[in-house]
Protein backbone atom coordinates (compact mmCIF):
# COMPACT_ATOMS: atom_id res chain seq x y z
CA UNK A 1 -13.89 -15.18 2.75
CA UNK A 2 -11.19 -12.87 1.53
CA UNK A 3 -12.14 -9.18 1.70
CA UNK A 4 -9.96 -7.79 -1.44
CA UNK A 5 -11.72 -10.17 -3.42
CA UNK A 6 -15.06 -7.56 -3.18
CA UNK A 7 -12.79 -4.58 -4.81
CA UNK A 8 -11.10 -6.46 -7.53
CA UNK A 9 -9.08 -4.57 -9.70
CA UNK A 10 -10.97 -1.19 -8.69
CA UNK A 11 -8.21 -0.41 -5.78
CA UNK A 12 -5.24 -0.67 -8.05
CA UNK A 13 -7.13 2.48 -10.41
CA UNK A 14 -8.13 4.36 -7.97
CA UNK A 15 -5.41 4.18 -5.52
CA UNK A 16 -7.04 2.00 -2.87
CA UNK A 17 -4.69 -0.16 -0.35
CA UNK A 18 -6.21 -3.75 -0.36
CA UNK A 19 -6.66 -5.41 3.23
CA UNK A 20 -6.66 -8.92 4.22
CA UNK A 21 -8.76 -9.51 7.16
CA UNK A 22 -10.25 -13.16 7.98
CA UNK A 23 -13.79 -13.51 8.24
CA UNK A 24 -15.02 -16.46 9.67
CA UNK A 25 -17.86 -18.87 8.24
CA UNK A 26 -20.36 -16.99 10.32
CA UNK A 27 -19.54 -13.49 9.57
CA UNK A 28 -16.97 -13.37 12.70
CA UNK A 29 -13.67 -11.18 12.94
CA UNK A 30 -11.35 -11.73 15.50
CA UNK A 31 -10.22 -8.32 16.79
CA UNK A 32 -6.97 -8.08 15.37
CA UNK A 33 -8.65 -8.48 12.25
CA UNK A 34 -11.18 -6.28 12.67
CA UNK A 35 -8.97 -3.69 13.71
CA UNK A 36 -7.23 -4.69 10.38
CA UNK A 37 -10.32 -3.98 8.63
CA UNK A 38 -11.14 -1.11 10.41
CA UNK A 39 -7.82 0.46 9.56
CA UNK A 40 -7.33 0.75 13.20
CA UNK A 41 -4.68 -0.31 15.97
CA UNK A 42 -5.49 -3.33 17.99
CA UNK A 43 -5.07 -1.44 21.47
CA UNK A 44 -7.63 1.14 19.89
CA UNK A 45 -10.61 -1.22 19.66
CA UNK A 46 -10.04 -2.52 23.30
CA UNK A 47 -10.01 1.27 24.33
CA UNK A 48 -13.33 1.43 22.38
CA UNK A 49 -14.47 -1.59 24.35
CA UNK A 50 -13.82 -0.50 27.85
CA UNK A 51 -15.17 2.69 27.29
CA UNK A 52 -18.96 1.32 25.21
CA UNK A 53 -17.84 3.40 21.70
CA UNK A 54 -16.64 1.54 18.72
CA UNK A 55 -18.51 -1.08 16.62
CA UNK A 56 -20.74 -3.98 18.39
CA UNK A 57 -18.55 -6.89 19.89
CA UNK A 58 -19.21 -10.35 21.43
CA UNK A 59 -16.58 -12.70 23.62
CA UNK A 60 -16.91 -15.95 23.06
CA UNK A 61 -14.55 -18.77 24.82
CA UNK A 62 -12.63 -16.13 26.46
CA UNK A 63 -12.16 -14.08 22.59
CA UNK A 64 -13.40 -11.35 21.32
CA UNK A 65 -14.98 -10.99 17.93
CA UNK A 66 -17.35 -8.47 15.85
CA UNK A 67 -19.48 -9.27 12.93
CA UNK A 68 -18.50 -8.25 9.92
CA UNK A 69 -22.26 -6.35 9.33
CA UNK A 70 -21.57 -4.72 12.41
CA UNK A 71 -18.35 -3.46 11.16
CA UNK A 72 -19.89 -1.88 8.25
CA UNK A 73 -23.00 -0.68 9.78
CA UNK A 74 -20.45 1.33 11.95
CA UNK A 75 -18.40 2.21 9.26
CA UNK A 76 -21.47 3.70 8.08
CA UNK A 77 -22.62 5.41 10.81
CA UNK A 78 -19.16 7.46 10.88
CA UNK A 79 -17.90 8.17 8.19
């Protein structure tokens, strides 16, 4: 799933910067990518992480990954 594709032509009229982020299959970002879509450095989401603030995260494998609805619900709750 691509994420520009929800905005379309929309960002180009009113200014918007399109991101690219990879979500996979099951709704997972890695965390580059989620800092990507978050508009945020990489090194600020593990900051987040060790100190519990920031969106919902899972490891799996060894990884780390957040749900895209998580992202959003976040986004959300903060803007």
């Amino acid at each position: 799933m691509d994420l520009s594709d929800n905005v379309g032509g929309d960002a180009e009229r009113v200014g918007l910067e399109q991101v690219r982020a990879r979500v996979l299959p099951d709704g997972r970002l890695s965390a580059a990518d989620a800092a990507r879509y978050l508009g945020r450095n990489p090194k600020t989401l593990a900051n987040w992480r060790s100190t519990g603030i920031g969106p919902a995260w899972t490891r799996n494998g060894g990884r780390i990954f957040y749900r895209l609805s998580a992202l959003r619900r976040w986004m959300e709750g903060n803007a």
